[in-house]
Protein backbone atom coordinates (compact mmCIF):
# COMPACT_ATOMS: atom_id res chain seq x y z
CA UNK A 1 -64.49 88.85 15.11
CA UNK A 2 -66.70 86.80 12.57
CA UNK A 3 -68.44 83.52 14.31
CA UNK A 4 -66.54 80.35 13.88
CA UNK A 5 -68.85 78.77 11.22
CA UNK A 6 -69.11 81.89 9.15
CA UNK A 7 -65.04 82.12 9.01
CA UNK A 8 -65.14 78.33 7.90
CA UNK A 9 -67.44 79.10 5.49
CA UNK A 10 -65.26 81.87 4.11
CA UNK A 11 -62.21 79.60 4.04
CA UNK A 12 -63.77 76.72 2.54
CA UNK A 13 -64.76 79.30 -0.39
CA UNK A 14 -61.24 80.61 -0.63
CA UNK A 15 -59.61 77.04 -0.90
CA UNK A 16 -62.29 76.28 -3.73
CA UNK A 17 -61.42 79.00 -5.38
CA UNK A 18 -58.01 78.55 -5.69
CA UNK A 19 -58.35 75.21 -6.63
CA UNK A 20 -60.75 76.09 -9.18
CA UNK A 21 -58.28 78.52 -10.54
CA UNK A 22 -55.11 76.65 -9.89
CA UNK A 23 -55.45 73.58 -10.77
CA UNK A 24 -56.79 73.99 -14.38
CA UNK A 25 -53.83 76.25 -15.22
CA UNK A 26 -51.68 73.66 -13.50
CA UNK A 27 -52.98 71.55 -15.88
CA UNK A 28 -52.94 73.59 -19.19
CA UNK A 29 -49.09 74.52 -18.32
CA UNK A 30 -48.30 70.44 -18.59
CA UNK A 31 -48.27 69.35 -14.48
CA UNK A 32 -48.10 65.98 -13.86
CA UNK A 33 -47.46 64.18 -10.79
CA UNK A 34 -43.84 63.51 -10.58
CA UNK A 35 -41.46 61.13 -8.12
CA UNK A 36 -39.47 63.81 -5.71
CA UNK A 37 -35.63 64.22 -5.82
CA UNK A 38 -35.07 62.98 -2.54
CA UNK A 39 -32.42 65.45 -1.31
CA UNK A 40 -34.05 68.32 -3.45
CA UNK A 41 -34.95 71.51 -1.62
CA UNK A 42 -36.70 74.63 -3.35
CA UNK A 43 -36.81 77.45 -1.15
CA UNK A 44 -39.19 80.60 -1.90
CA UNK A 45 -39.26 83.88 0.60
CA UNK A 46 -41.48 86.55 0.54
CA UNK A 47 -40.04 90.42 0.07
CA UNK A 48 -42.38 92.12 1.75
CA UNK A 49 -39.68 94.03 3.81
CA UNK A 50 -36.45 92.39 4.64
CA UNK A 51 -37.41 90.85 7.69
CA UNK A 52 -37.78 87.24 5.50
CA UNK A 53 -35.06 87.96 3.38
CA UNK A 54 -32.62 88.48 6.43
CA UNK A 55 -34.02 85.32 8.09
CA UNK A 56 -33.77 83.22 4.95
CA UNK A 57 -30.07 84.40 4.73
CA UNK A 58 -29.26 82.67 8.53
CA UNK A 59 -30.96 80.08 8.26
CA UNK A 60 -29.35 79.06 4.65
CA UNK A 61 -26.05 79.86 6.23
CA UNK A 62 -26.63 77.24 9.04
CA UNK A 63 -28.19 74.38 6.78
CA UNK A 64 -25.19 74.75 3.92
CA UNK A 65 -23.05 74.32 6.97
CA UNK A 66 -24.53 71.27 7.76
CA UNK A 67 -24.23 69.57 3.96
CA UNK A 68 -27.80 70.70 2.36
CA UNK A 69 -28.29 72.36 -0.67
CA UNK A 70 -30.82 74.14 -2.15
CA UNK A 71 -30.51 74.76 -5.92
CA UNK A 72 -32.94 77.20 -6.52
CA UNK A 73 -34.32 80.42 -4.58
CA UNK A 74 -37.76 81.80 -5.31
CA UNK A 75 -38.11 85.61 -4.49
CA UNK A 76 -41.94 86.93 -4.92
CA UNK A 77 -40.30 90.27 -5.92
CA UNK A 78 -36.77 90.46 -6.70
CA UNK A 79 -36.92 93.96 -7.59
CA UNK A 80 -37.97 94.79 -3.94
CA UNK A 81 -34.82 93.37 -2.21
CA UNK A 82 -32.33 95.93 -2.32
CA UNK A 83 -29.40 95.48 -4.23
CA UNK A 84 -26.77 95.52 -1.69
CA UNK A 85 -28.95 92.49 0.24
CA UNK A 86 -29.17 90.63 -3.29
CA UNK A 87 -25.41 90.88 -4.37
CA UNK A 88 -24.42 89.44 -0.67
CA UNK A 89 -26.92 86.35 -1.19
CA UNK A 90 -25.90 85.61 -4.53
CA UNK A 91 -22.13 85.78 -3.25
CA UNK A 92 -22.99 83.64 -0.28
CA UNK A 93 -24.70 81.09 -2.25
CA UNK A 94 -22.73 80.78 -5.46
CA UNK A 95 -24.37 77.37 -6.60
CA UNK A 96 -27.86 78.63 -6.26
CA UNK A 97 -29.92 79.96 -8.98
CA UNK A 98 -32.65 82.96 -7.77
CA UNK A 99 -35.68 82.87 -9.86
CA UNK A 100 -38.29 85.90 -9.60
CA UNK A 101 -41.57 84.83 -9.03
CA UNK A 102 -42.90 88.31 -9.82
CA UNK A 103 -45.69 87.66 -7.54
CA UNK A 104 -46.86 89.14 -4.15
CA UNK A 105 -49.64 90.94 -2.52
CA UNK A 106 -48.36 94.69 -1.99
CA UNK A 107 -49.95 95.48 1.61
CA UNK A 108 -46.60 98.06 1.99
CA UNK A 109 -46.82 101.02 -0.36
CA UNK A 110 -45.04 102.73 2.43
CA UNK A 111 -47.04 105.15 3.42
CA UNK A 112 -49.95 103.37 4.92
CA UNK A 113 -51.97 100.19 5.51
CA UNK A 114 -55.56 99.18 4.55
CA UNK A 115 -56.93 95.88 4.63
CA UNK A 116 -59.27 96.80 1.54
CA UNK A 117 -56.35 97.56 -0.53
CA UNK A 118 -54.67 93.98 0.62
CA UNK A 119 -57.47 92.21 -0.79
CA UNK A 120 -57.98 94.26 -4.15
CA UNK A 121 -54.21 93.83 -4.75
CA UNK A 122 -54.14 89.92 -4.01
CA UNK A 123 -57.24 90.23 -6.39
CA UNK A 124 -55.52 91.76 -9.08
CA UNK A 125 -52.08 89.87 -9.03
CA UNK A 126 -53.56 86.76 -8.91
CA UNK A 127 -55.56 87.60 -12.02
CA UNK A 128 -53.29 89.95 -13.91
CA UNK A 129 -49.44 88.03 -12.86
CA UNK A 130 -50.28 84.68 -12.03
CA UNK A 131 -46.90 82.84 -10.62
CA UNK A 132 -48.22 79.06 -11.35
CA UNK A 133 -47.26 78.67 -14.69
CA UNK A 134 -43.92 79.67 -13.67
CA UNK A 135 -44.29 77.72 -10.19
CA UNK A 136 -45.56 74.63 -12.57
CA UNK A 137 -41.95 74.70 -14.25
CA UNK A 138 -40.12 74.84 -11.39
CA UNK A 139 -41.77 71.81 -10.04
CA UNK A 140 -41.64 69.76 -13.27
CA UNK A 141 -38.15 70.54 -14.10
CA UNK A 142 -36.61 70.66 -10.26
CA UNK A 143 -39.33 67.98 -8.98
CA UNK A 144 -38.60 68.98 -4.80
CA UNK A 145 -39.12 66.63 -1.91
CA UNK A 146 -39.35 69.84 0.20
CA UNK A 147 -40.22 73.30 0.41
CA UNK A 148 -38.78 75.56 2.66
CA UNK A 149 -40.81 78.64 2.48
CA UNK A 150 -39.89 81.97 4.48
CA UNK A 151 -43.98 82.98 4.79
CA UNK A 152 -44.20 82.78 0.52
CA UNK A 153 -47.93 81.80 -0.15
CA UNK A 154 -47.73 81.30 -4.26
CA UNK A 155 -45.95 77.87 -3.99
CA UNK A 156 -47.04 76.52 -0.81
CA UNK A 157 -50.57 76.87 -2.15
CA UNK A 158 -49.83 75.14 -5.50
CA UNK A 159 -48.55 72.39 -3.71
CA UNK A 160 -51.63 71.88 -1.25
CA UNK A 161 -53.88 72.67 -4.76
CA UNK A 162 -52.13 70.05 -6.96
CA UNK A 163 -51.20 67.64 -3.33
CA UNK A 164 -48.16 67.66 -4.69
CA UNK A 165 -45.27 65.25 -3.09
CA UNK A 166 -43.33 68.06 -1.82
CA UNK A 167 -43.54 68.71 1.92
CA UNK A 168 -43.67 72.48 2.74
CA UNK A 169 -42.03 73.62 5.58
CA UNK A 170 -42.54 77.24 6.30
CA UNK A 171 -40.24 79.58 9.12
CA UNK A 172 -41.95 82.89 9.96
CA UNK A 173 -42.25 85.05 12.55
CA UNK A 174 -46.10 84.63 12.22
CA UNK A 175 -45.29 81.13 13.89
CA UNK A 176 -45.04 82.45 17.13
CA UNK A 177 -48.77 83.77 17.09
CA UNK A 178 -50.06 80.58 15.93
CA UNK A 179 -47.92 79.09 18.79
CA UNK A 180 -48.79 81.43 21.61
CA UNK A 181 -52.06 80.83 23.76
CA UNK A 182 -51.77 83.87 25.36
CA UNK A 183 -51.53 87.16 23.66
CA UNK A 184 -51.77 85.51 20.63
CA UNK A 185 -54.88 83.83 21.25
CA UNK A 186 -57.45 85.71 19.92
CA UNK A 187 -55.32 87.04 16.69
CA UNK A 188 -54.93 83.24 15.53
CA UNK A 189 -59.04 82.50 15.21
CA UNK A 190 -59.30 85.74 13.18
CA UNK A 191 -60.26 84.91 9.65
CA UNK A 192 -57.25 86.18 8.07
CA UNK A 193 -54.71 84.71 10.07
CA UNK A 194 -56.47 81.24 9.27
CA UNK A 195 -56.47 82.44 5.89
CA UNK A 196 -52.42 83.16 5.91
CA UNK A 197 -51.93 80.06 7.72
CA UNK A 198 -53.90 78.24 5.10
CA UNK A 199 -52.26 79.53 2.31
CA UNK A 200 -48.48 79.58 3.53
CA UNK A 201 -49.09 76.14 5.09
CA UNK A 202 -51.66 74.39 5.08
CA UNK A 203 -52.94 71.16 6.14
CA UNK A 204 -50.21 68.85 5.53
CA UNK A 205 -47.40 71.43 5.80
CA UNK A 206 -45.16 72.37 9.14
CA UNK A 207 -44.85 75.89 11.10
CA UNK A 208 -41.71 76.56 12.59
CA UNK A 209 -42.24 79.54 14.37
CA UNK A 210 -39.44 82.12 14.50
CA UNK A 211 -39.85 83.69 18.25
CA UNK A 212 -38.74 86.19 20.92
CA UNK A 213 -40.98 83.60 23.13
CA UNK A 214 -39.60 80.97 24.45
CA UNK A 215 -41.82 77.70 22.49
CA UNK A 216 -41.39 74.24 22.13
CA UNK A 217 -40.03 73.72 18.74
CA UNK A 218 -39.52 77.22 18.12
CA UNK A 219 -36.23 78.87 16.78
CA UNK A 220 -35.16 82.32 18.42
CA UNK A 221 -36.20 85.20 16.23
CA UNK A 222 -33.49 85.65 13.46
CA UNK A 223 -31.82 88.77 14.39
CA UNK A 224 -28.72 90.21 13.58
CA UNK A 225 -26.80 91.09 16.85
CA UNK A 226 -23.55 93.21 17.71
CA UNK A 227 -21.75 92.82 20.49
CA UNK A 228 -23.85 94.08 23.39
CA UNK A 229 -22.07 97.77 24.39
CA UNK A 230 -20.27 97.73 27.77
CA UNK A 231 -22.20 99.52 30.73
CA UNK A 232 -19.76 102.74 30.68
CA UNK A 233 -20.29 103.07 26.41
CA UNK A 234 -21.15 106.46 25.59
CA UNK A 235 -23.89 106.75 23.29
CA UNK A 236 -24.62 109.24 21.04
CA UNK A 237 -27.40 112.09 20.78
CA UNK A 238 -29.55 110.84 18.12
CA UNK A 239 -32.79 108.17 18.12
CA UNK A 240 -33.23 105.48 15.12
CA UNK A 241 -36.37 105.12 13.61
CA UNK A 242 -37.27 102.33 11.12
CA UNK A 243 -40.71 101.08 10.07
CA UNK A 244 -41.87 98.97 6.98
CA UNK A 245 -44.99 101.83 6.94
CA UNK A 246 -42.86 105.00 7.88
CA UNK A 247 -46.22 107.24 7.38
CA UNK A 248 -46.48 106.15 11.04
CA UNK A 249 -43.66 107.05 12.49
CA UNK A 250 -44.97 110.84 11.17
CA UNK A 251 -45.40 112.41 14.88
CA UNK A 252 -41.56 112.06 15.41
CA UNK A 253 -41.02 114.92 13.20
CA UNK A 254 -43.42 117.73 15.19
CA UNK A 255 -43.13 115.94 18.99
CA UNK A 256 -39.13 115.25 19.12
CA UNK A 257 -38.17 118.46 17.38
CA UNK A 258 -35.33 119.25 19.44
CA UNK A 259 -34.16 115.41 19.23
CA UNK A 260 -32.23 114.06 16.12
CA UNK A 261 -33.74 111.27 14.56
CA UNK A 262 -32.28 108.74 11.83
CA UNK A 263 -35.01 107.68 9.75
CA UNK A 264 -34.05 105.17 7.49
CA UNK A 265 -36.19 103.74 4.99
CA UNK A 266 -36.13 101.47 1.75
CA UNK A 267 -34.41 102.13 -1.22
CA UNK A 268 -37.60 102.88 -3.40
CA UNK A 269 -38.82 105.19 -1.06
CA UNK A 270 -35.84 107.13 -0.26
CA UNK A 271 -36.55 110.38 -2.77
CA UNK A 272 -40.12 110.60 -0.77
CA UNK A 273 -39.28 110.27 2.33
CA UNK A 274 -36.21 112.93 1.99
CA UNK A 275 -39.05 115.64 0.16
CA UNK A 276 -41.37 115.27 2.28
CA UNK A 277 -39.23 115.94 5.63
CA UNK A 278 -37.14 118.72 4.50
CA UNK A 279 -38.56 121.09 6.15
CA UNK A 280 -37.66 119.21 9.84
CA UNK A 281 -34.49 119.75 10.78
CA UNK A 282 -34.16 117.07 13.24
CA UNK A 283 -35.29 114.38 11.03
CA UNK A 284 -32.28 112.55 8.78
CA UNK A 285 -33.57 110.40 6.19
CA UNK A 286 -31.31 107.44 5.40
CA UNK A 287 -31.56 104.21 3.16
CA UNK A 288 -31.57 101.45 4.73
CA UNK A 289 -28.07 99.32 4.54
CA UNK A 290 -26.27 96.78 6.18
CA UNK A 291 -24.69 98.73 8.84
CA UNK A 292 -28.60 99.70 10.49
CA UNK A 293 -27.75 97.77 13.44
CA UNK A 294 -24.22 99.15 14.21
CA UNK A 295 -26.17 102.99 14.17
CA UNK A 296 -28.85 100.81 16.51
CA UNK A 297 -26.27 100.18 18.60
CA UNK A 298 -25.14 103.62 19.02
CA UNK A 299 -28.30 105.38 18.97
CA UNK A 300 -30.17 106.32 22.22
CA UNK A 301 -33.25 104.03 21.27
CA UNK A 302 -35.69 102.95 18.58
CA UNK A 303 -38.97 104.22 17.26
CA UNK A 304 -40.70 102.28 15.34
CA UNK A 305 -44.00 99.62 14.08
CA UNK A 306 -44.28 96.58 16.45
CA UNK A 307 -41.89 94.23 13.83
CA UNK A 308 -40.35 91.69 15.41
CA UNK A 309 -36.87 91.25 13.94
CA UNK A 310 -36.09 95.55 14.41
CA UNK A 311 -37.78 95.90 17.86
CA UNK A 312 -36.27 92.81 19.44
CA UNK A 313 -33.08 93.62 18.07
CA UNK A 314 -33.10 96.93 19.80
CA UNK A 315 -34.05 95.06 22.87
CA UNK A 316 -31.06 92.60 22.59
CA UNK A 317 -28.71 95.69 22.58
CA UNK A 318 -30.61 97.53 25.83
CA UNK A 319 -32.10 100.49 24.15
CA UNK A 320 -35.70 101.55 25.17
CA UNK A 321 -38.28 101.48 22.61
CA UNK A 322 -41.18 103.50 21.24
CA UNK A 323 -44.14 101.95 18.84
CA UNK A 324 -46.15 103.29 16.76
CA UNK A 325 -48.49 100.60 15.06
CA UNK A 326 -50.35 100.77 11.64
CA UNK A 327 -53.99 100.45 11.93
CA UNK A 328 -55.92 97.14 10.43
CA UNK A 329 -52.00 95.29 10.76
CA UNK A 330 -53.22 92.53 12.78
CA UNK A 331 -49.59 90.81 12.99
CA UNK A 332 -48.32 94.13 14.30
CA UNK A 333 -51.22 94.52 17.04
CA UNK A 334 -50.11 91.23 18.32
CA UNK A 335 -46.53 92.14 18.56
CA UNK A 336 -47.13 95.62 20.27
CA UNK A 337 -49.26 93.64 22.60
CA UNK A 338 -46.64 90.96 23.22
CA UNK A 339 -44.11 93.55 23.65
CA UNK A 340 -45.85 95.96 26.55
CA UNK A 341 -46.49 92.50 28.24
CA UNK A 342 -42.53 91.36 28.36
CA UNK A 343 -40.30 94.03 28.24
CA UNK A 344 -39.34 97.36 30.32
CA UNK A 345 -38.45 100.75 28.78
CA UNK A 346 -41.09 99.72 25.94
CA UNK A 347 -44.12 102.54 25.38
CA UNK A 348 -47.05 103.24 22.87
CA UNK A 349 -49.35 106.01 22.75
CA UNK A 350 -52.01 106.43 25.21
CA UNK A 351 -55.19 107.48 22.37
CA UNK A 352 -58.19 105.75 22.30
CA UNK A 353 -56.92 103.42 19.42
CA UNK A 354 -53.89 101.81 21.20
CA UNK A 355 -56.15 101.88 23.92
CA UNK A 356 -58.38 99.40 22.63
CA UNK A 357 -55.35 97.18 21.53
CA UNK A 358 -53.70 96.60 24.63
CA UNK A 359 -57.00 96.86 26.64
CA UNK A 360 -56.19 99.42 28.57
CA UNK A 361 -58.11 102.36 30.91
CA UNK A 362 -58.92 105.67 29.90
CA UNK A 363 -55.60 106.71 31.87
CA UNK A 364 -53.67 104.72 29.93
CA UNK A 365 -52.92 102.01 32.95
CA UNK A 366 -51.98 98.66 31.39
CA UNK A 367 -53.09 95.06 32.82
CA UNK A 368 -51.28 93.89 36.30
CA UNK A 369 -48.03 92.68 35.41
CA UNK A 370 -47.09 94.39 31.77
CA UNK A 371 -43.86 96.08 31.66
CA UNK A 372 -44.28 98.79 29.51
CA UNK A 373 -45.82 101.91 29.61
CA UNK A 374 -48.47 104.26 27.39
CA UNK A 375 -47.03 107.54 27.14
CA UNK A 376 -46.23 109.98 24.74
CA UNK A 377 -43.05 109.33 22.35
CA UNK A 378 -41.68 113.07 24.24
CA UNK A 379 -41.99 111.95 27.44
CA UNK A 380 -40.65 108.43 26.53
CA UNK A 381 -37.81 109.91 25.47
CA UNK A 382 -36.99 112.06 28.83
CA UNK A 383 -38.48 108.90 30.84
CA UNK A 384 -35.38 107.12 29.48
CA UNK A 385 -32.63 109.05 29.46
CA UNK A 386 -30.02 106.95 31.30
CA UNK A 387 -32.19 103.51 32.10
CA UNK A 388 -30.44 100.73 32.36
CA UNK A 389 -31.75 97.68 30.30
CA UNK A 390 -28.26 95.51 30.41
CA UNK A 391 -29.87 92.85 32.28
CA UNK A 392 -33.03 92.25 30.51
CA UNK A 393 -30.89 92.95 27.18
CA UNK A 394 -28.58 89.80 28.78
CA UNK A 395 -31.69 87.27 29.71
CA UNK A 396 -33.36 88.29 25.78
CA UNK A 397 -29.56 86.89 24.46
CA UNK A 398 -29.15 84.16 26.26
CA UNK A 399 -32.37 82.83 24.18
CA UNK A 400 -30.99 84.31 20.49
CA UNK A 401 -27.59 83.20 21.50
CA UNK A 402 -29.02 79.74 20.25
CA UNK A 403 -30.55 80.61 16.82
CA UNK A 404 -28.11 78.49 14.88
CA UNK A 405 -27.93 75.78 16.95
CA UNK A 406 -31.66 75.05 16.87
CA UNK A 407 -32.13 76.12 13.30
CA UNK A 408 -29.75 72.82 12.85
CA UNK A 409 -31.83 71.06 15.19
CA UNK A 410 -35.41 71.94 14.05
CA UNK A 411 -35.12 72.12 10.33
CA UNK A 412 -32.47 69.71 9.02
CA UNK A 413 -34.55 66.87 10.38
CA UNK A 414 -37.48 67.91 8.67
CA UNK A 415 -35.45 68.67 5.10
CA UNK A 416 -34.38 65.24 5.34
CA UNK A 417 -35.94 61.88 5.16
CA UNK A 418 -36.26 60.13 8.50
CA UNK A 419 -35.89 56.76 9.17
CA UNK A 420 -39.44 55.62 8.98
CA UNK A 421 -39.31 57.44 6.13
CA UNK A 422 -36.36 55.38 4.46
CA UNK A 423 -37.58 52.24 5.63
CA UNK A 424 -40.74 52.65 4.02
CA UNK A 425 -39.09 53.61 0.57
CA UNK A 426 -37.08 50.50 0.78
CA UNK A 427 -40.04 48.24 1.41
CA UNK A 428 -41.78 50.15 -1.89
CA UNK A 429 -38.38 49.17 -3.73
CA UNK A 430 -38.12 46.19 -2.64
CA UNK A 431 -41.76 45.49 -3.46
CA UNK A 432 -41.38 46.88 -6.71
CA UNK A 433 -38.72 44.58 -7.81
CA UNK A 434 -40.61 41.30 -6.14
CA UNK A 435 -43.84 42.66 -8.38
CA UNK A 436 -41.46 43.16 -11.37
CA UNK A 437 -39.72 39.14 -10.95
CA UNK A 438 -43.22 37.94 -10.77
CA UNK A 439 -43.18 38.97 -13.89
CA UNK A 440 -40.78 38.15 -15.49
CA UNK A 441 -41.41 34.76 -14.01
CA UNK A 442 -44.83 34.38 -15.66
CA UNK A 443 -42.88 35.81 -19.04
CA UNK A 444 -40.76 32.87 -19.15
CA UNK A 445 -43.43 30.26 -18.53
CA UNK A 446 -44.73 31.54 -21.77
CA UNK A 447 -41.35 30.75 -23.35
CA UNK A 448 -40.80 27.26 -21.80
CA UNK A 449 -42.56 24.87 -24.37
CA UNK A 450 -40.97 26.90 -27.59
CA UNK A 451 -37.43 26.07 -25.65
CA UNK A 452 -37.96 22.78 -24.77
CA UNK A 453 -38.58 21.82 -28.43
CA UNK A 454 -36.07 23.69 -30.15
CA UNK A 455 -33.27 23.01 -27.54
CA UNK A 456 -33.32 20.44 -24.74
CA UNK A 457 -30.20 19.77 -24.34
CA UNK A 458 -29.91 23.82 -23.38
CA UNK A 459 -32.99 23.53 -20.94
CA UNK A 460 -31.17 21.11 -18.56
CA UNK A 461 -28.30 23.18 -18.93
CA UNK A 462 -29.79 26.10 -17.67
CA UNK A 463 -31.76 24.28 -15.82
CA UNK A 464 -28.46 23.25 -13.40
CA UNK A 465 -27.68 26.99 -13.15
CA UNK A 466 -26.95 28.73 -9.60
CA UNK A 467 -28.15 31.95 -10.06
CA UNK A 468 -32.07 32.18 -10.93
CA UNK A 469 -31.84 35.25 -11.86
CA UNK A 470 -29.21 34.25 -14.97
CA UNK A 471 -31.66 31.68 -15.51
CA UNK A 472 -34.51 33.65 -16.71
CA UNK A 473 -32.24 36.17 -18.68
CA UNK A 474 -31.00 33.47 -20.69
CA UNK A 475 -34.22 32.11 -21.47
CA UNK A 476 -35.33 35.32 -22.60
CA UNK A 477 -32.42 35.76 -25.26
CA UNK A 478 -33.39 32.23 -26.16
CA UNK A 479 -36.93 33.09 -26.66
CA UNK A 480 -36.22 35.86 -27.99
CA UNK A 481 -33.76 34.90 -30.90
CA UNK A 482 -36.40 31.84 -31.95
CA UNK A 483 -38.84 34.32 -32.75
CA UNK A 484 -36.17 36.64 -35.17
CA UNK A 485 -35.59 33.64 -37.04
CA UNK A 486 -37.78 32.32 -39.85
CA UNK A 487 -39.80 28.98 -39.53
């Protein structure tokens, strides 16, 4: 890990960058500073995977429930959320508009995952498909008082660039590493965690983490859960395997080959994936649709990367889990971490690599206390045969069984103004108008001596009036019709 100053330094750079480069083009594309609808939410999500998309979709649910709207959607991709997923938001949200921002770093190219190629792509999108002018239209013509953002770095940063009077409020996942002092520790003072946070929130913005954890001010990770199978269900012979970098899940194929396996992967990447595992016999390759969790809840168990919203669903239902994580994902070495620590029938390989993640001996022993286990996916697979995970499945739900109720409680305050809030815009109104009679006042003394000699008898007349206000208007016309007329 870099020192602490040198990561500053790095960040500091990075946030004059982007100013450097936002703010002119801001500019250039017509931004001004504007006064905020006050009930006007725009809500962006990014599309790397569907884990943002399908929490973006609950939580919108809940929040139209309670009497928000949100007139506009902004997608980074469009074209990466399948079309099945799209058609259902569109139908659920018929009085929302979904604009593509055409914008987002590509870090899943699903077949592996390199930091260098991260940076070179956020390099060359933000260069080659810049989002503000778009972002800058959407602002002018929508003017926000918030910004819900589902982890969607494009507008959050041209807000914090421009200090725009839209308050962000991002829901992610990534919250709960931010939030956690214990595995999550370390993974937060890394420089590109800072970096995300930076970007997706930054200073004046507000993190509501989306965790299996139990937090303070968290929401329970957005999941999508069937009913949990009675104890005497019969399941059937086959494992599901799912993974946002599928080149990982690779060992499946030569060290279960006597075990079927569903492997379902993303629309774009279905022709690939079916090539290049036609020659294994016990590997299926599926797309993924909106029934994955209904074959979840028949399978035998999971394998799959450390995400949260897959592997905690499969935890929620009592199956026993296998991980494989991509190297360099930092997000995804905190969750298989988190995940060995809290749950039983979870396991990892034993090699040197995951090793060194979970901080383990050379046997493969994990720290006092952890639940899961470092073994190899085969003998995961016999190891579980038959375990019974009902209870801890039970204890996980009891936690998700509030998701709605606290994504009510924790984000409809925040999307609304509070009463400090209110108080202090009626003080600036109120203000405003005093500041605006002054005015007028010191208008009409310039008015009194021209309507004093061309009408007294009208002065006293007025003069007798109740209402001030009437007063001054009818001076005005006065005034006003002495100087139309000639001398």
């Amino acid at each position: 890990m870099l020192p602490d100053f040198l990561t500053r330094l790095l960040l500091a750079l990075m946030a004059l960058v982007m100013r450097l480069y936002v703010y002119p083009t801001a500019k250039l594309a017509g931004y001004q500073k504007f006064e905020p609808e006050r009930d006007s939410i725009l809500v962006t999500c990014c599309t790397n995977g569907l884990g943002h998309v399908h929490q973006m979709e609950r939580v919108l649910t809940v929040l139209q429930e309670a009497g928000l709207k949100f007139p506009i959607v902004a997608l980074a991709k469009e074209q990466k959320v399948p079309a099945y997923k799209l058609a259902a938001l569109k139908e659920k949200f018929p009085d929302t508009s979904f604009v593509n921002l055409n914008f987002e770093v590509d870090y899943d190219n699903g077949k592996s995952f390199n930091n260098r190629q991260v940076v070179w792509s956020a390099t060359k999108q933000v260069f080659t498909s810049s989002p503000f002018r778009k972002v800058c239209r959407l602002m002018r013509r929508h003017r926000p008082a918030y910004c819900l953002s589902f982890w969607e770095p494009a507008v959050s940063s041209f807000i914090n660039v421009m200090n725009a009077p839209t308050k962000v409020v991002s829901v992610a996942s990534q919250g709960q590493i931010y939030a956690d002092d214990g595995a999550g520790s370390k993974t937060k003072q890394s420089l590109l965690m800072r970096a995300l946070h930076e970007l997706n929130v930054g200073k004046s913005g507000t993190l509501v983490p989306l965790s299996v954890k139990r937090i303070d001010g968290a929401i329970p990770q957005v999941v999508k859960l069937p009913p949990l199978p009675p104890p005497d269900a019969e399941v059937e012979d086959f494992y599901v395997a799912y993974s946002t970098v599928p080149q990982v899940l690779a060992p499946v194929s030569w060290k279960l080959p006597n075990k079927r396996v569903l492997l379902f992967v993303k629309e774009k990447r279905l022709a690939f994936y079916t090539k290049a595992y036609r020659k294994f016999k016990n590997i299926e390759v599926r797309e993924t649709s909106s029934d994955f969790a209904d074959y979840l809840a028949r399978s035998k168990g999971l394998i799959a990367s450390p995400s949260r919203g897959v592997v905690t669903q499969a935890i929620a239902l009592g199956k026993p889990v296998y991980l494989f994580c991509p190297k360099g994902h930092l997000e995804q070495e905190y969750n298989l971490r988190f995940y060995l620590q809290s749950f039983e029938g979870i396991s990892c390989p034993r090699s040197r690599r995951y090793r060194r993640y979970v901080h383990a001996s050379r046997t493969g022993d994990l720290e006092e206390g952890w639940k899961g286990r470092m073994q190899t996916v085969a003998e995961w697979a016999n190891a579980t045969e038959g375990v019974d995970l009902r209870e801890q499945a039970l204890a996980l739900r009891e936690w998700l069984d509030q998701i709605d109720t606290l994504i009510a409680a924790r984000l409809v305050p925040l999307l609304q103004p509070s009463s400090e809030e209110l108080a202090r815009e009626a003080e600036r109104i109120a203000a405003e108008e005093e500041e605006e009679r002054r005015e007028l006042a010191a208008a009409v003394k310039t008015t009194d001596v021209d309507v004093e000699e061309g009408d007294p008898e009208l002065v006293q007349e007025l003069a007798q009036e109740e209402d001030p206000d009437e007063v001054e208007e009818e001076l005005e016309e006065v005034a006003a019709e002495q100087q139309e007329s000639p001398p």
